[in-house]
N, C-alpha and C. Protein backbone atom coordinates (compact mmCIF):
# COMPACT_ATOMS: atom_id res chain seq x y z
N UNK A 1 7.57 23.55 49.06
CA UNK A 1 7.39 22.15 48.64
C UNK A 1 6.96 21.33 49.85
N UNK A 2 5.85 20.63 49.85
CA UNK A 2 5.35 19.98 51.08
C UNK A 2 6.27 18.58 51.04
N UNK A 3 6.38 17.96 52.12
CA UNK A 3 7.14 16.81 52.74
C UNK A 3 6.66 15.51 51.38
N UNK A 4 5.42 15.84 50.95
CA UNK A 4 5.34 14.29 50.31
C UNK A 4 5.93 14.41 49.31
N UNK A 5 6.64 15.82 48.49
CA UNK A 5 7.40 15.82 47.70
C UNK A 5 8.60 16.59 47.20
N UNK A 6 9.57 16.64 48.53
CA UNK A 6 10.29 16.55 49.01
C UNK A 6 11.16 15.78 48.32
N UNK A 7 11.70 14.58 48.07
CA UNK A 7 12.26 13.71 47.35
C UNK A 7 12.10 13.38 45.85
N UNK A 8 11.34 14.38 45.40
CA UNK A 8 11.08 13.85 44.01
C UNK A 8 11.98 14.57 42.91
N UNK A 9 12.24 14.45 42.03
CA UNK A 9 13.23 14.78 40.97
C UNK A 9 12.81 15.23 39.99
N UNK A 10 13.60 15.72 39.02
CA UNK A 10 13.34 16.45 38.28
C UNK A 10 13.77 15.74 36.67
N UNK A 11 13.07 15.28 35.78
CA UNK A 11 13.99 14.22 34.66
C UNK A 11 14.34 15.46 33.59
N UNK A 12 15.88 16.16 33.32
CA UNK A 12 15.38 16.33 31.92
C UNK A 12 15.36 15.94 30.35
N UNK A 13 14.48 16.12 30.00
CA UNK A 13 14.28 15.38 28.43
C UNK A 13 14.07 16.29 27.58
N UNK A 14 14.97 17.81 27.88
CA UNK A 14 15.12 18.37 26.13
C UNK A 14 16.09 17.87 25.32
N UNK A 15 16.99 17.07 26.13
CA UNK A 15 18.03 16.44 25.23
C UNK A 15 17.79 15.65 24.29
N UNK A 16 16.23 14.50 24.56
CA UNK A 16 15.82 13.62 23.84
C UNK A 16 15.68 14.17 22.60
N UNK A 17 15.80 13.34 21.46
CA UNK A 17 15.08 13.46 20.18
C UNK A 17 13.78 13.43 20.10
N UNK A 18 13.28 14.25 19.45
CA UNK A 18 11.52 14.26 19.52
C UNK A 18 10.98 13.18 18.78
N UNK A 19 11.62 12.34 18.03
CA UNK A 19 11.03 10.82 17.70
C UNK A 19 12.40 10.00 17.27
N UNK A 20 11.62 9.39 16.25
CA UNK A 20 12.65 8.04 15.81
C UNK A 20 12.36 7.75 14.69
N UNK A 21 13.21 6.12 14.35
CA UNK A 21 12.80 5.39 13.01
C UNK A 21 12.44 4.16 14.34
N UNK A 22 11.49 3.69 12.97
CA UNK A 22 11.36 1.84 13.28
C UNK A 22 10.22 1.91 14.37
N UNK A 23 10.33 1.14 15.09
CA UNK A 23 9.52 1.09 16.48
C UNK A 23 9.01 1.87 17.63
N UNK A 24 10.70 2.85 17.23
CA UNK A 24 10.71 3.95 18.00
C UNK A 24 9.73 5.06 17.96
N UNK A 25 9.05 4.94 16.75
CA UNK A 25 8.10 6.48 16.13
C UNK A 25 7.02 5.35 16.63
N UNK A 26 5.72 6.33 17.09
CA UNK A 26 4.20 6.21 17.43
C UNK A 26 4.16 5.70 15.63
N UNK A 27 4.46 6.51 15.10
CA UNK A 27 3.92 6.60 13.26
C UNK A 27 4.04 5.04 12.87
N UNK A 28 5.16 4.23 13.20
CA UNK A 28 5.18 3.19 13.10
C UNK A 28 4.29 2.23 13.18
N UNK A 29 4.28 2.39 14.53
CA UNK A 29 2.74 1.34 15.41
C UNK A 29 2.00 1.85 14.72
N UNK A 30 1.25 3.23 14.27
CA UNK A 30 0.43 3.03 13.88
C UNK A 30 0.12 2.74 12.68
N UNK A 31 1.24 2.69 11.53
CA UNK A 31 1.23 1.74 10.52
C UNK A 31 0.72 0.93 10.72
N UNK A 32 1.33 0.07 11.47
CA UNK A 32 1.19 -1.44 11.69
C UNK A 32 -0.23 -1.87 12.43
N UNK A 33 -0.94 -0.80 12.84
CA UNK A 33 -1.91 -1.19 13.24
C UNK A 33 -3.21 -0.78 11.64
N UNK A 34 -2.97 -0.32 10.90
CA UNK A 34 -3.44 0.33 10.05
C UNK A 34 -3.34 -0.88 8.89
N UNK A 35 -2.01 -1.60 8.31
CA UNK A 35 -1.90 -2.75 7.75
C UNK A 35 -2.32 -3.73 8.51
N UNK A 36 -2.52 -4.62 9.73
CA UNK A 36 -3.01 -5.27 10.11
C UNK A 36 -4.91 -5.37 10.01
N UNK A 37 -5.34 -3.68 10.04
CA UNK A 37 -6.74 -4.32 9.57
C UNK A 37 -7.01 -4.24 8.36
N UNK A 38 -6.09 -3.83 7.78
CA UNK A 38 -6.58 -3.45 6.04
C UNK A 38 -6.07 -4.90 5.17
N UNK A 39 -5.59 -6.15 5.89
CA UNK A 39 -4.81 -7.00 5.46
C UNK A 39 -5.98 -8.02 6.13
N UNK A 40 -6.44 -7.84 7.11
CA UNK A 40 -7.76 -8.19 7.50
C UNK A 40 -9.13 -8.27 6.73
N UNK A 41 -9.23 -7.12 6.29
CA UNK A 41 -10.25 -7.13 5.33
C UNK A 41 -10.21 -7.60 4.26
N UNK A 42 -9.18 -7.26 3.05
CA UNK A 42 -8.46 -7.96 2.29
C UNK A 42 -8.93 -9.69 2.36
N UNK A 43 -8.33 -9.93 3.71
CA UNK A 43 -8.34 -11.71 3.56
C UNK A 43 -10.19 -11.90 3.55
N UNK A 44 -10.79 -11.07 4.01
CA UNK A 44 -12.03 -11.26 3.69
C UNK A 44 -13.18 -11.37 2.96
N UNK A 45 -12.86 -10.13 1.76
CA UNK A 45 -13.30 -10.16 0.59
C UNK A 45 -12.86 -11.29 -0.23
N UNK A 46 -11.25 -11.79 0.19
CA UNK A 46 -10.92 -12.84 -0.48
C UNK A 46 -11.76 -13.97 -0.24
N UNK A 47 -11.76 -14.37 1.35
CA UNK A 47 -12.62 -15.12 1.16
C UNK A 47 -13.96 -15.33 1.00
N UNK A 48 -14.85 -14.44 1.09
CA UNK A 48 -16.12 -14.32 -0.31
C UNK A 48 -15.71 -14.61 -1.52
N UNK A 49 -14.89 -14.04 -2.06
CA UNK A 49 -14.84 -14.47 -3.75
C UNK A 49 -14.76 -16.45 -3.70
N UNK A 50 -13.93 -16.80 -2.59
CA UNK A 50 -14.03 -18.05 -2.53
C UNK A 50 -15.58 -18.93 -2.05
N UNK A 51 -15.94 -18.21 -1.33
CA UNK A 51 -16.97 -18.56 -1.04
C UNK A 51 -18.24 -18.54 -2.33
N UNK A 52 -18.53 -17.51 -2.85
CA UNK A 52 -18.95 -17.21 -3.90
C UNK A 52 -19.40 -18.28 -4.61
N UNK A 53 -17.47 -18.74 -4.98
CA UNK A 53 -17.53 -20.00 -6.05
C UNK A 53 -18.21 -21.22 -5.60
N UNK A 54 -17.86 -21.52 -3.98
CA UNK A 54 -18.83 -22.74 -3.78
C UNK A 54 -20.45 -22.63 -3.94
N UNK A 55 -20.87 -21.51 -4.39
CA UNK A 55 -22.60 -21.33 -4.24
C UNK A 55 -22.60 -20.80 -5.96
N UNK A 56 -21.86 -21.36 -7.07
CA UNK A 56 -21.91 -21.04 -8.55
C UNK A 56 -21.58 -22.18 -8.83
N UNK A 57 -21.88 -23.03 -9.93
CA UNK A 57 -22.01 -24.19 -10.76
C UNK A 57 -20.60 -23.73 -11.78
N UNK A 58 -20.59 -22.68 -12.32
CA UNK A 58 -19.41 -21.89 -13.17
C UNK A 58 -18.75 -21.06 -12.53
N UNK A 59 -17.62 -20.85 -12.73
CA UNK A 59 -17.00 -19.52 -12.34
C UNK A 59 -15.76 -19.51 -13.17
N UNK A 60 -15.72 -18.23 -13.97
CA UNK A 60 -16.88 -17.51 -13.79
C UNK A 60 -18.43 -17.55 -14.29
N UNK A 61 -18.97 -17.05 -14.30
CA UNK A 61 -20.19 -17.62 -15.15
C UNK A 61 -19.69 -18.21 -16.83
N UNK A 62 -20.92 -18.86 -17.37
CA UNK A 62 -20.97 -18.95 -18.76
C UNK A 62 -20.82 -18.30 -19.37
N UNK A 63 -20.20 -18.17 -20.56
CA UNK A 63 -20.00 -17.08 -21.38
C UNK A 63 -19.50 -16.15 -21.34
N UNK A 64 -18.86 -15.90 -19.92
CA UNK A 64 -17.73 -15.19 -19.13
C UNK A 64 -16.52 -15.28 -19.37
N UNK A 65 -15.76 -14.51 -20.53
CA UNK A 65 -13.98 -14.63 -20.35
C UNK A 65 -12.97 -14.84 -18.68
N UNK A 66 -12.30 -15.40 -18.12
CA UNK A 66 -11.12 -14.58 -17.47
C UNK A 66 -11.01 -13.63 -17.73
N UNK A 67 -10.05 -12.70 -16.98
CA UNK A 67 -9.84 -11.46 -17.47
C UNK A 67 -8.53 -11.79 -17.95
N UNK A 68 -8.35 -10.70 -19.07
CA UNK A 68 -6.91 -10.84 -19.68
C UNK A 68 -5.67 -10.47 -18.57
N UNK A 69 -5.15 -11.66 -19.32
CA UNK A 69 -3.93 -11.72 -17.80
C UNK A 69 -2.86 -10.46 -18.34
N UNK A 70 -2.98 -9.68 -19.63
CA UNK A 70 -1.76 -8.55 -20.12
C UNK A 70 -1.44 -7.91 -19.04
N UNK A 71 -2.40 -7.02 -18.97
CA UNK A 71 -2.55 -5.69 -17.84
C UNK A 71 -1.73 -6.46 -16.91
N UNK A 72 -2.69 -6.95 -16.29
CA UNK A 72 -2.35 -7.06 -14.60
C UNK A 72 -1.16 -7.96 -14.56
N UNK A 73 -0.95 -8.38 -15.19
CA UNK A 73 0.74 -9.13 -15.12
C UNK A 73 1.85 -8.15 -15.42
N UNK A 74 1.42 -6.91 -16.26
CA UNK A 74 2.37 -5.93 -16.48
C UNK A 74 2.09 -5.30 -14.96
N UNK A 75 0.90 -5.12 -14.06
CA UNK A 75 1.22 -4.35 -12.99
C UNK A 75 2.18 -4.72 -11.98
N UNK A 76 1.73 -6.22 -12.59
CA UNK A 76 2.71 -6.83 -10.75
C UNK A 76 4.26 -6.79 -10.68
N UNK A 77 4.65 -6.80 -12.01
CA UNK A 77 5.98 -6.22 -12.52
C UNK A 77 6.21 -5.44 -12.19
N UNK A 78 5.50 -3.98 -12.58
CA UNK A 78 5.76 -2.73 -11.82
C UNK A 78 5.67 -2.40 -10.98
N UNK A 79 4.93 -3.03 -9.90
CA UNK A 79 5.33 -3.06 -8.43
C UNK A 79 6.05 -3.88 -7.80
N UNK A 80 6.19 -4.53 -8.43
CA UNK A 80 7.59 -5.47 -7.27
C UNK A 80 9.11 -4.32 -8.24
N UNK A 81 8.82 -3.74 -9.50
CA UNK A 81 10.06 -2.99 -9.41
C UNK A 81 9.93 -2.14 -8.61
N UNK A 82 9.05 -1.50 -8.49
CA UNK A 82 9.02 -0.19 -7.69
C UNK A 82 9.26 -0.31 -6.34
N UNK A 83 9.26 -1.69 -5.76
CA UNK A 83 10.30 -1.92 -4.54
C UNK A 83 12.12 -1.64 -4.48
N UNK A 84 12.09 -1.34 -5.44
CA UNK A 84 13.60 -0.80 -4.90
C UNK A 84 13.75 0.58 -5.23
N UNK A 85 13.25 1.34 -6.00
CA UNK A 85 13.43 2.93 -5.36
C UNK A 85 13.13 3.41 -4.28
N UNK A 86 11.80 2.20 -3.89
CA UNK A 86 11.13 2.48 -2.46
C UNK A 86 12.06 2.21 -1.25
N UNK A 87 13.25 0.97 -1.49
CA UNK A 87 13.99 0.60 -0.37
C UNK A 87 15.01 1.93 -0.09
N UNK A 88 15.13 2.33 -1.79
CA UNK A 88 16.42 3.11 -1.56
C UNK A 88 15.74 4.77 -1.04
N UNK A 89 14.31 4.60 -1.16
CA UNK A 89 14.25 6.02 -0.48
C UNK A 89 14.41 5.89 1.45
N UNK A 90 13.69 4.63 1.73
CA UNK A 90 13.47 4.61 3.03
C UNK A 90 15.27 4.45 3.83
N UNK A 91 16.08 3.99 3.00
CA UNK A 91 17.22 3.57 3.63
C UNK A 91 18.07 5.00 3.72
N UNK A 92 17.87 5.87 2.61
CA UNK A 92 18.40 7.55 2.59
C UNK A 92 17.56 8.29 3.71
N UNK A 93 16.40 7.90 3.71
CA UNK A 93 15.91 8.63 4.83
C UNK A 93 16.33 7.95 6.29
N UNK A 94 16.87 7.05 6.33
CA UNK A 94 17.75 6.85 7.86
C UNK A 94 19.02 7.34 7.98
N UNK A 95 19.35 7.48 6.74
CA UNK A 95 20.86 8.41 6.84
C UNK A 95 20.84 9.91 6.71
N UNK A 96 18.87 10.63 6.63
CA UNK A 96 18.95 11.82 6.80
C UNK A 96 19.76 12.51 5.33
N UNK A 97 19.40 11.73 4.37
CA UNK A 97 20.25 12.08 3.19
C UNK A 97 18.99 12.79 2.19
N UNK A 98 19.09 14.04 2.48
CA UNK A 98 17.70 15.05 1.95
C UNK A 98 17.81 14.88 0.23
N UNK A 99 19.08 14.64 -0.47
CA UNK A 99 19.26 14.69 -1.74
C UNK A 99 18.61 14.00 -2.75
N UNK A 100 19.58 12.41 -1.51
CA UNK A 100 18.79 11.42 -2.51
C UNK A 100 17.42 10.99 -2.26
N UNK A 101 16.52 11.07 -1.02
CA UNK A 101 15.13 11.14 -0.51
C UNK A 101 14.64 11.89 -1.37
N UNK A 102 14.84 13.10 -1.80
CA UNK A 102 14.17 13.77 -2.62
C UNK A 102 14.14 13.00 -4.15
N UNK A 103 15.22 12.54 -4.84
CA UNK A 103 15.23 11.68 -5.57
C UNK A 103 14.67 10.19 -5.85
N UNK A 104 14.59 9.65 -5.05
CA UNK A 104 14.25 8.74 -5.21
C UNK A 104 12.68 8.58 -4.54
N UNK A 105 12.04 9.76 -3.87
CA UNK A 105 10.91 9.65 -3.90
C UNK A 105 10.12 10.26 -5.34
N UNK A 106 10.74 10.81 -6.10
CA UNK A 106 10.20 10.91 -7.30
C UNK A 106 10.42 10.10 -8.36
N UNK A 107 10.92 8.69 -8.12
CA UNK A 107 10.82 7.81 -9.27
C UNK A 107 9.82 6.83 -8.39
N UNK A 108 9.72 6.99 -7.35
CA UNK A 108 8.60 6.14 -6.51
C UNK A 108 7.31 6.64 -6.93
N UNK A 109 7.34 8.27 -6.96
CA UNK A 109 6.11 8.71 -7.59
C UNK A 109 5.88 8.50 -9.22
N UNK A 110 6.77 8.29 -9.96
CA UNK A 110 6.39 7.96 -11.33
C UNK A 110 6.08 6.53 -11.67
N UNK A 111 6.84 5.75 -10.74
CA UNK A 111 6.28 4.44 -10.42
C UNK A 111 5.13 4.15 -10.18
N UNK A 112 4.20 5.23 -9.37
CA UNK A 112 2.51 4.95 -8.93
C UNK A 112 2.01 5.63 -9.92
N UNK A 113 2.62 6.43 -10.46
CA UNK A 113 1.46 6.97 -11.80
C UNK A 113 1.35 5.76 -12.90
N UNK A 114 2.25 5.48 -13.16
CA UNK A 114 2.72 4.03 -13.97
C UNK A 114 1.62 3.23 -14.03
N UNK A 115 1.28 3.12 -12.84
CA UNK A 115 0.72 2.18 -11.95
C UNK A 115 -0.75 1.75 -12.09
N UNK A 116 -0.81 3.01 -11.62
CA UNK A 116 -2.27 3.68 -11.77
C UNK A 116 -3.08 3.78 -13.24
N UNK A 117 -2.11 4.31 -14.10
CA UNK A 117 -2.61 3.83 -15.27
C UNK A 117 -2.68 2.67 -16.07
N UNK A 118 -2.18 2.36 -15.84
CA UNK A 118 -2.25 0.85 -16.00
C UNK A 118 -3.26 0.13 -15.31
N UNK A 119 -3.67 0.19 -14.24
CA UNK A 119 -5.04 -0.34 -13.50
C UNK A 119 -6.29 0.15 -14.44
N UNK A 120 -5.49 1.17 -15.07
CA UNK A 120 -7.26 2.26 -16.09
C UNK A 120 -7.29 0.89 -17.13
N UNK A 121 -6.56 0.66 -17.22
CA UNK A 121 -6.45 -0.26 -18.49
C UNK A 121 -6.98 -1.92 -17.96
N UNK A 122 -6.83 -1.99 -16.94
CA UNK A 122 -7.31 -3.51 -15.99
C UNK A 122 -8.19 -3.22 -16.15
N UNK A 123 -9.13 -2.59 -15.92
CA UNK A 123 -10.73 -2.49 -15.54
C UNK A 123 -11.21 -2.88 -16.79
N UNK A 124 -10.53 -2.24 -18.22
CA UNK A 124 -11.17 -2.60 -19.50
C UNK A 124 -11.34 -4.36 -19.72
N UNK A 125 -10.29 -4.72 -18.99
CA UNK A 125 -9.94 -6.21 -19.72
C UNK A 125 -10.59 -7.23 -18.60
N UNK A 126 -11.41 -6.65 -17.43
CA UNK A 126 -11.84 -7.86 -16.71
C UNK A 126 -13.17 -8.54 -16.88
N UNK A 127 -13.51 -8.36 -18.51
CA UNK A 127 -14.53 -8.94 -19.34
C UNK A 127 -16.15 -9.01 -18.42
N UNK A 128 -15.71 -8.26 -17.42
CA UNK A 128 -17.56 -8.30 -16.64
C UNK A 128 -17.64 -6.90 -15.78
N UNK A 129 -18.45 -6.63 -15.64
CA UNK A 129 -19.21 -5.56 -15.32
C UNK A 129 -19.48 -5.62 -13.75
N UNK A 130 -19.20 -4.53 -12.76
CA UNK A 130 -19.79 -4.94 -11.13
C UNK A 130 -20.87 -5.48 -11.07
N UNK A 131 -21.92 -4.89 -11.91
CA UNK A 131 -23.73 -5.56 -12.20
C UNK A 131 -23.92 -6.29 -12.49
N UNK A 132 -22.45 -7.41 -13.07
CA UNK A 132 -23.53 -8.60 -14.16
C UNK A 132 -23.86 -9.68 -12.91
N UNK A 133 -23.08 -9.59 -12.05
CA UNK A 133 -23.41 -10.87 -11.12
C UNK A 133 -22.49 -11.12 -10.50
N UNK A 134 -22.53 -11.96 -9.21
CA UNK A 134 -21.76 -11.84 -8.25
C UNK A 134 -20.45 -12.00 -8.57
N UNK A 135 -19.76 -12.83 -9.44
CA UNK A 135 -18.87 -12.78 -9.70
C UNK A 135 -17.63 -11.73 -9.90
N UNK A 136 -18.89 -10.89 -10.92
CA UNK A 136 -18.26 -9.36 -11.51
C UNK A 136 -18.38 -8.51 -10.46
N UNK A 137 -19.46 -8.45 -9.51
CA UNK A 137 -19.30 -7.70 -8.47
C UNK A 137 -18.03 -7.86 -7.34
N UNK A 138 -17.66 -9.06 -7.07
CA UNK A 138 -16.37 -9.46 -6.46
C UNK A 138 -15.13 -9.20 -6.90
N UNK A 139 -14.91 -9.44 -8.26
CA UNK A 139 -13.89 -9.11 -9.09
C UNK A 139 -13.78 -7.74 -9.47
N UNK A 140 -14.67 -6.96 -8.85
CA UNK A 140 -14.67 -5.61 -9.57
C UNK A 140 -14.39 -4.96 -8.03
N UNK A 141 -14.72 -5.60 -7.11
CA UNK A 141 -14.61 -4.85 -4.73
C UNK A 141 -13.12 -5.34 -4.95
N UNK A 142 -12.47 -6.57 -5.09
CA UNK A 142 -11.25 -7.01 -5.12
C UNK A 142 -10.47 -5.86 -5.50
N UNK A 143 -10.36 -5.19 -6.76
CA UNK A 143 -9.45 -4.43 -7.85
C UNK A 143 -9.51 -3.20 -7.24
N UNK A 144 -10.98 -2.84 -6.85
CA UNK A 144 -11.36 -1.69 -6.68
C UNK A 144 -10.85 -1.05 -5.52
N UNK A 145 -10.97 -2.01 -4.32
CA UNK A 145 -10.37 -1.94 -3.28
C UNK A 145 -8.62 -1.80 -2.97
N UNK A 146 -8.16 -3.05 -3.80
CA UNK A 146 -6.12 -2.64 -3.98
C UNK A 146 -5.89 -0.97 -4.43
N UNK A 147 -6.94 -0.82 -5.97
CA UNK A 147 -6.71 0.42 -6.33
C UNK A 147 -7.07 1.77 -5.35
N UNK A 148 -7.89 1.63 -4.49
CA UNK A 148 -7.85 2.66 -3.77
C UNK A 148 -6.68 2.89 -2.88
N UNK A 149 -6.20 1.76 -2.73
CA UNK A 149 -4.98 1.94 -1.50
C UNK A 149 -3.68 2.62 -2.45
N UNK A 150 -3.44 2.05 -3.50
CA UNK A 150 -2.52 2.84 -4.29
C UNK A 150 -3.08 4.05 -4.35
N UNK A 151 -4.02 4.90 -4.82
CA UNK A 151 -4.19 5.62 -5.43
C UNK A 151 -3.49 6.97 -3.96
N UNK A 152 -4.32 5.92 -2.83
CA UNK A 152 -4.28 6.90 -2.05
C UNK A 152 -2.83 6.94 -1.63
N UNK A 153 -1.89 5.77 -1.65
CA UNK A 153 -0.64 6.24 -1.10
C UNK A 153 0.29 7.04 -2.29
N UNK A 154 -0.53 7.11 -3.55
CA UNK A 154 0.53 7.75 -4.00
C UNK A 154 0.45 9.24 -4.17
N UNK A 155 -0.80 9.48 -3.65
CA UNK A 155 -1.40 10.76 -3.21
C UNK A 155 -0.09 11.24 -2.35
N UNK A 156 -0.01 10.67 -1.30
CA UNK A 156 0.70 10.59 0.27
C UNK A 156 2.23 10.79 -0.51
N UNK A 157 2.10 9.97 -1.25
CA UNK A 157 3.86 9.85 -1.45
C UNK A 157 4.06 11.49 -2.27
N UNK A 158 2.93 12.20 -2.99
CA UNK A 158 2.98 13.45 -3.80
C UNK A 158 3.48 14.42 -3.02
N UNK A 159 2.43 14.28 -1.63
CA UNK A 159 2.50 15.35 -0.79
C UNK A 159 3.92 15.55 -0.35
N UNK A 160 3.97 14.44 0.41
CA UNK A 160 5.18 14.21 1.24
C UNK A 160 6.47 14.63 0.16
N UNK A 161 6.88 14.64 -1.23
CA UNK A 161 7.84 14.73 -2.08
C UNK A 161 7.88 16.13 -2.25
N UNK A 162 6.07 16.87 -2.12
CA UNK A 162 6.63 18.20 -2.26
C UNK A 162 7.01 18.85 -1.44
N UNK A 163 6.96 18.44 0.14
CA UNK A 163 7.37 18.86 1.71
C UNK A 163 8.52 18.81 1.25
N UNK A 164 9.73 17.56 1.01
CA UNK A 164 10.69 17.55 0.77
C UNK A 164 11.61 18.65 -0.03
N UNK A 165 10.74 19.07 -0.78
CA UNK A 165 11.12 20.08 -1.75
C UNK A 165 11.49 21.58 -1.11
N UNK A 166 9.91 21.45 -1.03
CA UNK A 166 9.23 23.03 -0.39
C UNK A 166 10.59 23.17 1.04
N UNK A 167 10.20 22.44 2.12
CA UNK A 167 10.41 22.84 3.30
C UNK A 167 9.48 23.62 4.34
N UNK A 168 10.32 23.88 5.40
CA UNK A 168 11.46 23.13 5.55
C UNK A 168 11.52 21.83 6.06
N UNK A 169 12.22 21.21 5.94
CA UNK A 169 12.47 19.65 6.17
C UNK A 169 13.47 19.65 7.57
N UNK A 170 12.56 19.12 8.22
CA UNK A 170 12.80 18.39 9.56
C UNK A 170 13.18 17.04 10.04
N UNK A 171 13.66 16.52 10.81
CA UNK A 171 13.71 15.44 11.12
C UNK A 171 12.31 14.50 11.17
N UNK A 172 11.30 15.16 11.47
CA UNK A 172 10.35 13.98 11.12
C UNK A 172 9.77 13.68 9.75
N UNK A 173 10.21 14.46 9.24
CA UNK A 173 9.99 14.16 7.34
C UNK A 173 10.87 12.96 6.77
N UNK A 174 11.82 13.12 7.24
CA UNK A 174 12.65 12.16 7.20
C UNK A 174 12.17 10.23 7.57
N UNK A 175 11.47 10.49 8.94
CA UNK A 175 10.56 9.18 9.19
C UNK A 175 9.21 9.01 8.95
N UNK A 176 8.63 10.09 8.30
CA UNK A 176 7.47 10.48 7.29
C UNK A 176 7.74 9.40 6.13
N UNK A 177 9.04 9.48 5.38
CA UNK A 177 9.72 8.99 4.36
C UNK A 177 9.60 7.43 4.50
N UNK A 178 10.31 6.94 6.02
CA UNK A 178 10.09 5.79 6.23
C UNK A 178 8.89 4.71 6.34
N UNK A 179 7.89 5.69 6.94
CA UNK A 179 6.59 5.20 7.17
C UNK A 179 5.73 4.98 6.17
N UNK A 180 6.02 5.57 4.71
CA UNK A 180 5.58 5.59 3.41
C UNK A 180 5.94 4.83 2.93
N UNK A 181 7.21 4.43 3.31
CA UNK A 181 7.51 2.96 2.49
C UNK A 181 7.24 1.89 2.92
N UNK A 182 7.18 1.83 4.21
CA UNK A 182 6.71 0.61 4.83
C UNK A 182 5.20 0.58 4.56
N UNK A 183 4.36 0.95 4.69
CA UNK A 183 2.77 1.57 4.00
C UNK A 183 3.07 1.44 2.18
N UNK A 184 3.53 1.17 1.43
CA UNK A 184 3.82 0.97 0.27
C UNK A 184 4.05 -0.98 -0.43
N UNK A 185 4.75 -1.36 0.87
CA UNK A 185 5.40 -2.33 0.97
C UNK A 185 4.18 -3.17 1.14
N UNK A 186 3.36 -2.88 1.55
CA UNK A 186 2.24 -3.13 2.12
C UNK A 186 0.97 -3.56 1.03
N UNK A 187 1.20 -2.64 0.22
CA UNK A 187 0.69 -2.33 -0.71
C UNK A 187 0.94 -3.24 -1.82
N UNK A 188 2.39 -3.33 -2.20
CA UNK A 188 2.74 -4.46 -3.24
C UNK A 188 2.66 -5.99 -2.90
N UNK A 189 2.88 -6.41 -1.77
CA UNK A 189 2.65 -7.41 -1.08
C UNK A 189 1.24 -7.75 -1.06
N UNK A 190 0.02 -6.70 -0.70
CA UNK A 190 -1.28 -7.97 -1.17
C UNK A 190 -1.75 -7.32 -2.29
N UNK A 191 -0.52 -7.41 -3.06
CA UNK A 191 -1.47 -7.00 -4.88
C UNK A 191 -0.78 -8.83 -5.35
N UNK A 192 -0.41 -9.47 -4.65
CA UNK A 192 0.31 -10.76 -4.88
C UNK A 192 -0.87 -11.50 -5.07
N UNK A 193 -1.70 -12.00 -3.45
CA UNK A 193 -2.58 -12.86 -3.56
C UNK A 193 -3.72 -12.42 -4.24
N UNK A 194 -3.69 -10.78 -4.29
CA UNK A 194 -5.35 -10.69 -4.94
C UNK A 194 -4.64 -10.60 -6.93
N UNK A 195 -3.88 -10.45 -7.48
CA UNK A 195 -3.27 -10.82 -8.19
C UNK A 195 -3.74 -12.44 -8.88
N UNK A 196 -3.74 -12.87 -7.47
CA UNK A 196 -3.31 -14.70 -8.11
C UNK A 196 -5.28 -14.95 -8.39
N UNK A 197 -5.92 -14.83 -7.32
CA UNK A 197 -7.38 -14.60 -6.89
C UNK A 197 -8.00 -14.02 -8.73
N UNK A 198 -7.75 -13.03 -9.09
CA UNK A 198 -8.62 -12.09 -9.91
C UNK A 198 -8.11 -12.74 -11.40
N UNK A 199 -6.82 -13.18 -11.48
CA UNK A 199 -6.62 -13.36 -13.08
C UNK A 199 -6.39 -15.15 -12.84
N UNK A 200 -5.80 -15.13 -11.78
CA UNK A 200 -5.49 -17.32 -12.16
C UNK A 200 -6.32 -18.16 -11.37
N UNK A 201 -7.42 -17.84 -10.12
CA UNK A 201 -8.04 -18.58 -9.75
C UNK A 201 -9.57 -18.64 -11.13
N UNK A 202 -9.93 -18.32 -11.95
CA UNK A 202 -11.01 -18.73 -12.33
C UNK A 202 -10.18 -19.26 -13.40
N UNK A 203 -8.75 -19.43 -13.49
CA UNK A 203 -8.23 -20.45 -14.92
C UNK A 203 -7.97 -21.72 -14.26
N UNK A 204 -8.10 -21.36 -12.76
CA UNK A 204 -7.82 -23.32 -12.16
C UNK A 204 -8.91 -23.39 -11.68
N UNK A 205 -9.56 -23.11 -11.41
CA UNK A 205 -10.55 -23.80 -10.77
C UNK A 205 -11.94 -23.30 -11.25
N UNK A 206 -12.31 -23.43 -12.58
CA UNK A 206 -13.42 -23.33 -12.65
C UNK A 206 -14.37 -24.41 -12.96
């Protein structure tokens, strides 16, 4: 060992845990960096649809229904319920509780199928077409866009439920669990404003 390192030490860190919950996991941050631009974009398309309206005389056009508020008022229901199987999976997965994680990520998953079909049924009732005109083209990137993010986390939430199953299950499945819900949470939260945007802004302000 030469003199310049001589004094240097040795740290060990097999004792450490190989991650965490919360802040502690990389997976986290990179949630959060992942909702921050997708909440970004979001506010953007939103504001085109607003913009939109200032360069239309109607909105929606003439002869243009609203879309029926049934559907999509039954969705937003089912996702703000589906916030609490979601709390109760992420809170079992900090207690490392494989039983009920496994449980309660499968009413989270019947929750997004729910979900999902029910969006099949939105598309029928938003009385315009992506082609007819800008309007319908906005109202159709808006929907189209929330629905991909569900579709895809409930993809995520499939996988991840059958890891749980299959095995073996590790400690980072466990904050796998967490990171899905927070990425979920995410999810029901801007189905709110584009919610308010797609079925009640062309009943006030047209």
């Amino acid at each position: 060992m030469t003199d310049r390192h001589a004094g240097a030490r040795v740290l060990d860190v097999s004792t450490l845990a190989p991650g965490g919950f919360g802040y502690r996991s990389l997976m986290w941050w990179g949630t959060l960096g992942l909702v921050l631009i997708e909440s970004t974009m979001f506010a953007l398309v939103i504001g085109t649809y607003f913009y939109l309206r200032t360069r239309n005389s109607y909105w929606p056009p003439q002869n243009i229904a609203p879309p029926d508020l049934r559907w999509g008022t039954l969705n937003l229901v089912v996702l703000l319920a589906s916030g609490v199987p979601n709390e109760l999976a992420k809170k079992a997965a900090g207690r490392i509780d494989l039983r009920r994680v496994r449980l309660w990520l499968v009413v989270c998953l019947l929750f997004g199928v729910a979900f999902n079909t029910i969006r099949a049924l939105e598309f029928t009732t938003l009385n315009v077409t992506f082609s007819n005109d800008a309007y319908g083209s906005i109202v159709w990137l808006l929907l189209g866009l929330h629905t991909t993010h569900i579709a895809t986390d409930v993809v995520d939430t499939g996988v991840l439920t059958a890891l749980m199953f299959i095995g073996p299950v590790e400690e980072q499945r466990f904050v796998d669990v967490e990171e899905n819900a927070v990425y979920w949470y995410f999810v029901v939260f801007t189905w709110l404003p584009i919610y308010g945007v797609i079925y009640w802004a062309p009943r006030i302000i047209s």
